[in-house]
PDB file of N, CA and C in Angstrom:
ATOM      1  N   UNK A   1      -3.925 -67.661 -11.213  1.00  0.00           N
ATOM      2  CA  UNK A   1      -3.058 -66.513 -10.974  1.00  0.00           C
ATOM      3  C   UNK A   1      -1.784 -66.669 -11.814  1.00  0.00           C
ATOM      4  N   UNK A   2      -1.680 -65.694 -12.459  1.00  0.00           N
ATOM      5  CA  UNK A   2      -0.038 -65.782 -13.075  1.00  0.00           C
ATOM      6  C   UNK A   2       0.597 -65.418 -12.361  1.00  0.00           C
ATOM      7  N   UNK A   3       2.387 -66.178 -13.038  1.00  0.00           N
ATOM      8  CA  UNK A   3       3.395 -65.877 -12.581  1.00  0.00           C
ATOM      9  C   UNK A   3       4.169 -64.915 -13.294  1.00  0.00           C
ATOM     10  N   UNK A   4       5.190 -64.039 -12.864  1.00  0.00           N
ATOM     11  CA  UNK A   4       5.754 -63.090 -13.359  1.00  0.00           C
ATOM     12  C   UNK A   4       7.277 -63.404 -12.646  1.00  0.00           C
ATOM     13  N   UNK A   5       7.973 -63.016 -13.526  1.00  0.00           N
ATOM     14  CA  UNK A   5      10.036 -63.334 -13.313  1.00  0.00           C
ATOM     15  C   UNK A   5      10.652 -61.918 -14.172  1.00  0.00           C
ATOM     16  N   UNK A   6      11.112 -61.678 -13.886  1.00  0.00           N
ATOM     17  CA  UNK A   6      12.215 -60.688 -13.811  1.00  0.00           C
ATOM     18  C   UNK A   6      13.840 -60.386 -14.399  1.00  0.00           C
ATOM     19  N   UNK A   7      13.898 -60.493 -15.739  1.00  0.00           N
ATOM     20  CA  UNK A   7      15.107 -60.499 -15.511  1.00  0.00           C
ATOM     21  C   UNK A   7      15.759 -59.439 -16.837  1.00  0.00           C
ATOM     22  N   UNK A   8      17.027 -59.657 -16.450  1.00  0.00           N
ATOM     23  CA  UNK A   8      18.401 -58.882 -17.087  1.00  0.00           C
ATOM     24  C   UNK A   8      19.032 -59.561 -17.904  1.00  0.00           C
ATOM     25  N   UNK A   9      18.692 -59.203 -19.116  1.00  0.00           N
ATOM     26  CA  UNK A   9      19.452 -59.633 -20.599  1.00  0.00           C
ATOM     27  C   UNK A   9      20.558 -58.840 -21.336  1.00  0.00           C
ATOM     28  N   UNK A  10      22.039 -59.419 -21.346  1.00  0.00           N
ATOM     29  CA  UNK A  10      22.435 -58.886 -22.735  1.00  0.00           C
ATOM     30  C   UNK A  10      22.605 -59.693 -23.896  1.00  0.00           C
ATOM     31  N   UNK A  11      21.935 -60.145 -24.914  1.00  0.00           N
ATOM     32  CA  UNK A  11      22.522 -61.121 -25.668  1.00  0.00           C
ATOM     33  C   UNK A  11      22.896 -60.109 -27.143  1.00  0.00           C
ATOM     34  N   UNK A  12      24.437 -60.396 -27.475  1.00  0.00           N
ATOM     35  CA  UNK A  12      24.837 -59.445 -28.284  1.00  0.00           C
ATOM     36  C   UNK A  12      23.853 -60.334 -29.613  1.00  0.00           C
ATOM     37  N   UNK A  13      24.540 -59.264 -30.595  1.00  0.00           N
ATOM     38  CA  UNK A  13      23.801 -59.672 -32.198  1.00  0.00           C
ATOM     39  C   UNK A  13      23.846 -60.954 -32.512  1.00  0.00           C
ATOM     40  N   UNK A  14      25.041 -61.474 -32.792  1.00  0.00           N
ATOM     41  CA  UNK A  14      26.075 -62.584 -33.188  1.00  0.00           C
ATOM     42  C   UNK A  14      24.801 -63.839 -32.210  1.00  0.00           C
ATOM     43  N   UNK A  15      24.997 -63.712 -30.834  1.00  0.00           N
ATOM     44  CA  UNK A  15      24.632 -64.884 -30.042  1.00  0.00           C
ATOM     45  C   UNK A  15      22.506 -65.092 -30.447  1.00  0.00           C
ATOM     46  N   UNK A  16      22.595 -63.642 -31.038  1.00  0.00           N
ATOM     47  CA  UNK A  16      20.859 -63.625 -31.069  1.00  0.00           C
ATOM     48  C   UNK A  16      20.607 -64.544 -32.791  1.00  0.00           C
ATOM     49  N   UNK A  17      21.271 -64.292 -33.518  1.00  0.00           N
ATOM     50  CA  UNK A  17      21.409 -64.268 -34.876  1.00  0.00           C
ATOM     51  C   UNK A  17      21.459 -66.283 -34.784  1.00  0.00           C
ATOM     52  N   UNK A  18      22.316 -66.768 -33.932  1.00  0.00           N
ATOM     53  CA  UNK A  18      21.983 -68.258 -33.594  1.00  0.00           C
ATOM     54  C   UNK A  18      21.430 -68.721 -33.428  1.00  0.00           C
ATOM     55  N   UNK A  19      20.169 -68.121 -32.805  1.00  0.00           N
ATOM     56  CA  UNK A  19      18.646 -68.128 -32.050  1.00  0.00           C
ATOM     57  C   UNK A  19      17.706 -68.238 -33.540  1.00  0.00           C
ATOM     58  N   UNK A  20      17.922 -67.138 -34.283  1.00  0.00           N
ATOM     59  CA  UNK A  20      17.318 -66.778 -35.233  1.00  0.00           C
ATOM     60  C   UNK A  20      17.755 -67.932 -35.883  1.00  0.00           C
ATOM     61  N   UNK A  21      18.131 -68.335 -36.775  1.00  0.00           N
ATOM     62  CA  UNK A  21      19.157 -69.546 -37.704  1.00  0.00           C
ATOM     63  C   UNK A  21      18.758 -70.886 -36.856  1.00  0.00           C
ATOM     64  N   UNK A  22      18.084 -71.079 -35.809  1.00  0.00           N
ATOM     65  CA  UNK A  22      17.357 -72.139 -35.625  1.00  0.00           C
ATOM     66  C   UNK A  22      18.446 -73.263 -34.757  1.00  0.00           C
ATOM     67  N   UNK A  23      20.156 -72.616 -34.694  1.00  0.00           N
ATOM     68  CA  UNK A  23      20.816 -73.178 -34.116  1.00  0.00           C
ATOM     69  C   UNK A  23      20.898 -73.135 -32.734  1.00  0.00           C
ATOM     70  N   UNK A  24      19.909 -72.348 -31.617  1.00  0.00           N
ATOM     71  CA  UNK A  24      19.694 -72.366 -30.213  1.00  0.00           C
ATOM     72  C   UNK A  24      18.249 -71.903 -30.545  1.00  0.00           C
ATOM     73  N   UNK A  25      17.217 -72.771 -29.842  1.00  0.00           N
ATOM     74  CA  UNK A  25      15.769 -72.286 -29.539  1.00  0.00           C
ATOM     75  C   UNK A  25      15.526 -71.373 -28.133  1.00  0.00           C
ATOM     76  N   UNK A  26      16.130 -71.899 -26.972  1.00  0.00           N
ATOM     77  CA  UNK A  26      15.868 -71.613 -26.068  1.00  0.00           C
ATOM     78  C   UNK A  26      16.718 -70.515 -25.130  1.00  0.00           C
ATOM     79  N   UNK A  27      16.421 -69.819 -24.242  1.00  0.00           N
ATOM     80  CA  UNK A  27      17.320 -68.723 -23.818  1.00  0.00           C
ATOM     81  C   UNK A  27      16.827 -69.297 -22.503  1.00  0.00           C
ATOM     82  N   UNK A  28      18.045 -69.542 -21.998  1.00  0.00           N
ATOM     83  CA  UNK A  28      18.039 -69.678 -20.398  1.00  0.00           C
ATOM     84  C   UNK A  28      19.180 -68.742 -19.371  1.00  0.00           C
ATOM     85  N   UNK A  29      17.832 -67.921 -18.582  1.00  0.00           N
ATOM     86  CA  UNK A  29      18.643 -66.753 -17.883  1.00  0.00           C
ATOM     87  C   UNK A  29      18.410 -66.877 -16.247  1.00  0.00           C
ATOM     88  N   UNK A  30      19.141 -66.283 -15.725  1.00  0.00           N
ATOM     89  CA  UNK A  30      19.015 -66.127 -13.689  1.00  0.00           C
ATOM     90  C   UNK A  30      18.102 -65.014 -14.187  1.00  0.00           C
ATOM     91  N   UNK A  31      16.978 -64.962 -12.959  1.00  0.00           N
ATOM     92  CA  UNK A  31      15.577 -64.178 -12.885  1.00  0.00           C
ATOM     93  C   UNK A  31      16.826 -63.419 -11.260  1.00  0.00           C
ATOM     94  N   UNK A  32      16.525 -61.740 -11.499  1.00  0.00           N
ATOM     95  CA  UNK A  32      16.576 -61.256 -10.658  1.00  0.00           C
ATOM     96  C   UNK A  32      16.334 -62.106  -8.841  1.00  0.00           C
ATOM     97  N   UNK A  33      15.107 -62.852  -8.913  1.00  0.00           N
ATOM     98  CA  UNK A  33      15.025 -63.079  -7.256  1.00  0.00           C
ATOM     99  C   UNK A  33      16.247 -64.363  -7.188  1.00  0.00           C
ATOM    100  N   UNK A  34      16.802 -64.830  -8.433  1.00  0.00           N
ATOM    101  CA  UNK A  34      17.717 -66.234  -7.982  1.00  0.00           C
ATOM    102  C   UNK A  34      17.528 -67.645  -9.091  1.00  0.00           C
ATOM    103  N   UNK A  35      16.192 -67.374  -9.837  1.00  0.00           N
ATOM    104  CA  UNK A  35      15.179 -68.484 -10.576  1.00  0.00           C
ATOM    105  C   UNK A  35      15.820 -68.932 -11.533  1.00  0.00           C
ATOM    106  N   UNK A  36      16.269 -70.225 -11.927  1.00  0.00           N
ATOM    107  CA  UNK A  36      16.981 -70.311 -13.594  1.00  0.00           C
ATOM    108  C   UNK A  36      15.319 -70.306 -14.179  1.00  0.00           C
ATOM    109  N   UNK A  37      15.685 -69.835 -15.174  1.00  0.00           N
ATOM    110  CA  UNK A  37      13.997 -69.900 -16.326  1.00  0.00           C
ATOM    111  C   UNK A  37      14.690 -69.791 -17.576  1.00  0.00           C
ATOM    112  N   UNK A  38      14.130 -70.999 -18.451  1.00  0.00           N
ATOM    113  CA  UNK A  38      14.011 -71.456 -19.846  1.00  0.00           C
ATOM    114  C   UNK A  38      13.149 -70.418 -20.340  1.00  0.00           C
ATOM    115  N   UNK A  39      13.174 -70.173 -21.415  1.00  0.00           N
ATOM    116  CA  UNK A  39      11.955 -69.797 -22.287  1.00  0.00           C
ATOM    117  C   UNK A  39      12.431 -69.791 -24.382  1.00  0.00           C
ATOM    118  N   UNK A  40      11.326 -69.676 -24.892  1.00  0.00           N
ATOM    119  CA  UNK A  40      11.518 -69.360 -26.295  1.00  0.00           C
ATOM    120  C   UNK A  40      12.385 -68.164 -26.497  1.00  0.00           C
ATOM    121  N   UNK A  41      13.387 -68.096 -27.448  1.00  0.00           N
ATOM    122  CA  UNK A  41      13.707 -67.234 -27.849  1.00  0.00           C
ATOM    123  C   UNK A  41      13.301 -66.104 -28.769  1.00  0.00           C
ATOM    124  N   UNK A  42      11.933 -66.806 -29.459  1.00  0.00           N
ATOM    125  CA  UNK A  42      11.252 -65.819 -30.367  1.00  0.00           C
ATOM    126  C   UNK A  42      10.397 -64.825 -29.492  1.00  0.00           C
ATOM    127  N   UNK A  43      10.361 -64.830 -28.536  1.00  0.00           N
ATOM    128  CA  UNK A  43       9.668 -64.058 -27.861  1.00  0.00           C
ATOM    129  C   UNK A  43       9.983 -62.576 -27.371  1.00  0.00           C
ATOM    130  N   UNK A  44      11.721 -62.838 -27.834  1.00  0.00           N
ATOM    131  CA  UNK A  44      12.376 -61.231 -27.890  1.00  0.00           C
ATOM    132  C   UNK A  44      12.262 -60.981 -28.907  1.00  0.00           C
ATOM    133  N   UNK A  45      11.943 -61.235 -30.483  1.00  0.00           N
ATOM    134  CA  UNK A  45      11.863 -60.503 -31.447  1.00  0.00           C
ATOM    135  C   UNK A  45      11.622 -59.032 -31.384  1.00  0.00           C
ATOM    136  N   UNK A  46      10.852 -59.186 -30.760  1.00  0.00           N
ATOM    137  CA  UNK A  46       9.925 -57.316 -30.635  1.00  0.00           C
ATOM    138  C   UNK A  46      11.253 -56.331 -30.151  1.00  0.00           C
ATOM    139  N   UNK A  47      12.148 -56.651 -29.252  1.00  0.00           N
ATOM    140  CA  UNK A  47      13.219 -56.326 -28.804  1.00  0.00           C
ATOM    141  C   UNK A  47      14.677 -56.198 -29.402  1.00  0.00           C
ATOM    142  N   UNK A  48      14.541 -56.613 -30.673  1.00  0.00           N
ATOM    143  CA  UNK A  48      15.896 -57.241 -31.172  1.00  0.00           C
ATOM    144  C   UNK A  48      16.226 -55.845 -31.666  1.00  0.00           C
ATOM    145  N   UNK A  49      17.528 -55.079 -31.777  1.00  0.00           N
ATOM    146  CA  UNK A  49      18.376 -54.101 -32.296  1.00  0.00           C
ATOM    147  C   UNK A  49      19.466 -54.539 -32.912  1.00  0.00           C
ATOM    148  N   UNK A  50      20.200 -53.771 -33.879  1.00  0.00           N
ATOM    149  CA  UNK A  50      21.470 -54.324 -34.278  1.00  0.00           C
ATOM    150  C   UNK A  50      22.177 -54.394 -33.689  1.00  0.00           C
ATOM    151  N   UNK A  51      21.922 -54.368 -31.839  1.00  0.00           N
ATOM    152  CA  UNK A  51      23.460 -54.714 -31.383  1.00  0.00           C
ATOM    153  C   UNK A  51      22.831 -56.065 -30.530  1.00  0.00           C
ATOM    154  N   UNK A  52      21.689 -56.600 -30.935  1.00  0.00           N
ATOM    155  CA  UNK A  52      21.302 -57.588 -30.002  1.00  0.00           C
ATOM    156  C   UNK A  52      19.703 -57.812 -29.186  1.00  0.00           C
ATOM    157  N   UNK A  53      19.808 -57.795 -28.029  1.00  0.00           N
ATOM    158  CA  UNK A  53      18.946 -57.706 -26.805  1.00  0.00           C
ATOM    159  C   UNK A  53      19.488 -57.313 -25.568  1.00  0.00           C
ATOM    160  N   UNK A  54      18.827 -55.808 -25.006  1.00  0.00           N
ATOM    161  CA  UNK A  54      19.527 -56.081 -23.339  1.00  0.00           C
ATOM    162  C   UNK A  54      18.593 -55.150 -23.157  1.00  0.00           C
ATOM    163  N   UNK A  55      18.096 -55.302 -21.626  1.00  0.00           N
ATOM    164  CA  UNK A  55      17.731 -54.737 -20.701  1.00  0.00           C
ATOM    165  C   UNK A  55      16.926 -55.580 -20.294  1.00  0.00           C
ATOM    166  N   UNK A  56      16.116 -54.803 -19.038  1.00  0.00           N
ATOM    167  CA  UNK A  56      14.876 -55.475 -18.392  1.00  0.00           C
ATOM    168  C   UNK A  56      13.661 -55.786 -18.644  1.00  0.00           C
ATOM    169  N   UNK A  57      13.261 -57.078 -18.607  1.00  0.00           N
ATOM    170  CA  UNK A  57      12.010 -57.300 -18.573  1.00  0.00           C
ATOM    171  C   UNK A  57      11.404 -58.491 -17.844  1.00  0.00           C
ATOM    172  N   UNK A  58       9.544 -57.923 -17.748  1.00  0.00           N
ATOM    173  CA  UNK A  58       9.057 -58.948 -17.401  1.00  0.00           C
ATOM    174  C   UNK A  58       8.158 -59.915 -17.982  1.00  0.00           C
ATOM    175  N   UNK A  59       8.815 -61.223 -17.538  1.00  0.00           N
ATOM    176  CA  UNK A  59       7.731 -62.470 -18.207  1.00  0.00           C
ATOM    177  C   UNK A  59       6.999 -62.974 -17.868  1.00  0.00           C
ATOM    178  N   UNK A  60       5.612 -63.193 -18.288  1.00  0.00           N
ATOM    179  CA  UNK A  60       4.373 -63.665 -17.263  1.00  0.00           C
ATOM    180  C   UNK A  60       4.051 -64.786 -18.044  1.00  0.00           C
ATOM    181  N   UNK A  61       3.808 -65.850 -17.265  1.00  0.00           N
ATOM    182  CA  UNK A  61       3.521 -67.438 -16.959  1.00  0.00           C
ATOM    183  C   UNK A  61       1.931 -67.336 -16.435  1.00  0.00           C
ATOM    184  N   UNK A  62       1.243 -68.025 -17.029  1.00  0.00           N
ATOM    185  CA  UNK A  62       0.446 -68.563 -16.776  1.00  0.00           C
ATOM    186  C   UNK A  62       0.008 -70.171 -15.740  1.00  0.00           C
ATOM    187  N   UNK A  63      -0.719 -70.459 -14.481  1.00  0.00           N
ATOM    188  CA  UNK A  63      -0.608 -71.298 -13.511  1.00  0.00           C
ATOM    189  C   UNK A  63       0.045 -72.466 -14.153  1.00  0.00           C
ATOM    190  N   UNK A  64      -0.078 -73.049 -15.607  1.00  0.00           N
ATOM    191  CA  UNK A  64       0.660 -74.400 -16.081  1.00  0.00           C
ATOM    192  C   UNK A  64       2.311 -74.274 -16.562  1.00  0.00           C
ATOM    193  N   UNK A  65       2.637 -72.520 -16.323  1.00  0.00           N
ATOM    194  CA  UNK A  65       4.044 -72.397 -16.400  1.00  0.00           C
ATOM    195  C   UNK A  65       4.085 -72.263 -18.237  1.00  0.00           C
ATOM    196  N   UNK A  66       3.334 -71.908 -18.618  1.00  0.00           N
ATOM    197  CA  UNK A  66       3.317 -71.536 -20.417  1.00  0.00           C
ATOM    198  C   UNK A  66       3.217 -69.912 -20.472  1.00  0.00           C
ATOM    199  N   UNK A  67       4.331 -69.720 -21.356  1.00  0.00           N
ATOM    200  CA  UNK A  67       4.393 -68.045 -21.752  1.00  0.00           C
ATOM    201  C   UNK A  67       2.817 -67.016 -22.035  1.00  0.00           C
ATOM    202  N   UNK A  68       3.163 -66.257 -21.417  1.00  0.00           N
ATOM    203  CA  UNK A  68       1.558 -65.187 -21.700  1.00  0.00           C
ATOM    204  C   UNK A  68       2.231 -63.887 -22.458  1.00  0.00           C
ATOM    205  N   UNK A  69       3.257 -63.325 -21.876  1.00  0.00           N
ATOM    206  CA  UNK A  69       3.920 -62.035 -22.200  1.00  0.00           C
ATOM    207  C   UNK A  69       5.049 -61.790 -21.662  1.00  0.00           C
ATOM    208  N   UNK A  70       5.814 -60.808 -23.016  1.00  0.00           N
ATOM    209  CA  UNK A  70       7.116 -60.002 -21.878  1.00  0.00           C
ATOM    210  C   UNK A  70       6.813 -58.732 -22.342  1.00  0.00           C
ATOM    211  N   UNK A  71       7.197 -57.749 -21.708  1.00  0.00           N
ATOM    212  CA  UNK A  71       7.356 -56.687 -21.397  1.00  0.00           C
ATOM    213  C   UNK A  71       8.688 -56.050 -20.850  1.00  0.00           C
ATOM    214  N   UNK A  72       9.347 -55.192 -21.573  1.00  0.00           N
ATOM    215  CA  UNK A  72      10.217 -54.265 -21.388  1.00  0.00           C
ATOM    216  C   UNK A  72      10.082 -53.346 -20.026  1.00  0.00           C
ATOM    217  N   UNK A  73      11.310 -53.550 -19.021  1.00  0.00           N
ATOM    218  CA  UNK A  73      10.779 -53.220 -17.808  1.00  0.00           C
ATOM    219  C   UNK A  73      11.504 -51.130 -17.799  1.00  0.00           C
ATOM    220  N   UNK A  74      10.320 -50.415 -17.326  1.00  0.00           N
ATOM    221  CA  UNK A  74      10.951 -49.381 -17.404  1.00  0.00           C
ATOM    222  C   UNK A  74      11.634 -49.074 -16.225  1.00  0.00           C
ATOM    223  N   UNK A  75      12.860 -47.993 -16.584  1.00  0.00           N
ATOM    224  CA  UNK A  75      13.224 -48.036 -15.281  1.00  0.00           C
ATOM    225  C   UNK A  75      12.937 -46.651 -14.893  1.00  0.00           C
TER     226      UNK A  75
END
């Protein structure tokens, strides 16, 4: 069974562009229910705008806790 987390991103350009440049890999955010969760940062690519990353989405984990997908949460 996968897992799925929840959360609310703003990361402006500047802080994403660090990510990109290899100087931060990882994005660690509070998941809506309370959860700290690590994950890759390349995994917002699909998401990236010139002012950054923000809004909702969800990330699904697979039972060993390894990335499957995110998804842009509609509201």
């Amino acid at each position: 069974m996968a897992n799925q987390v929840e959360i609310q991103l703003t990361i402006n350009a500047d802080e994403y562009l660090k990510m990109y440049q290899g100087r931060a890999n990882d994005v660690v955010a509070r998941a809506v229910d309370g959860r700290r969760i690590r994950f890759p940062a390349r995994i917002l690519q699909r998401f990236v705008t010139r002012e950054g990353v923000s809004g909702a989405f969800i990330i699904t984990f697979d039972e060993a806790n390894r990335f499957r997908s995110i998804e842009r949460k509609l509201r």
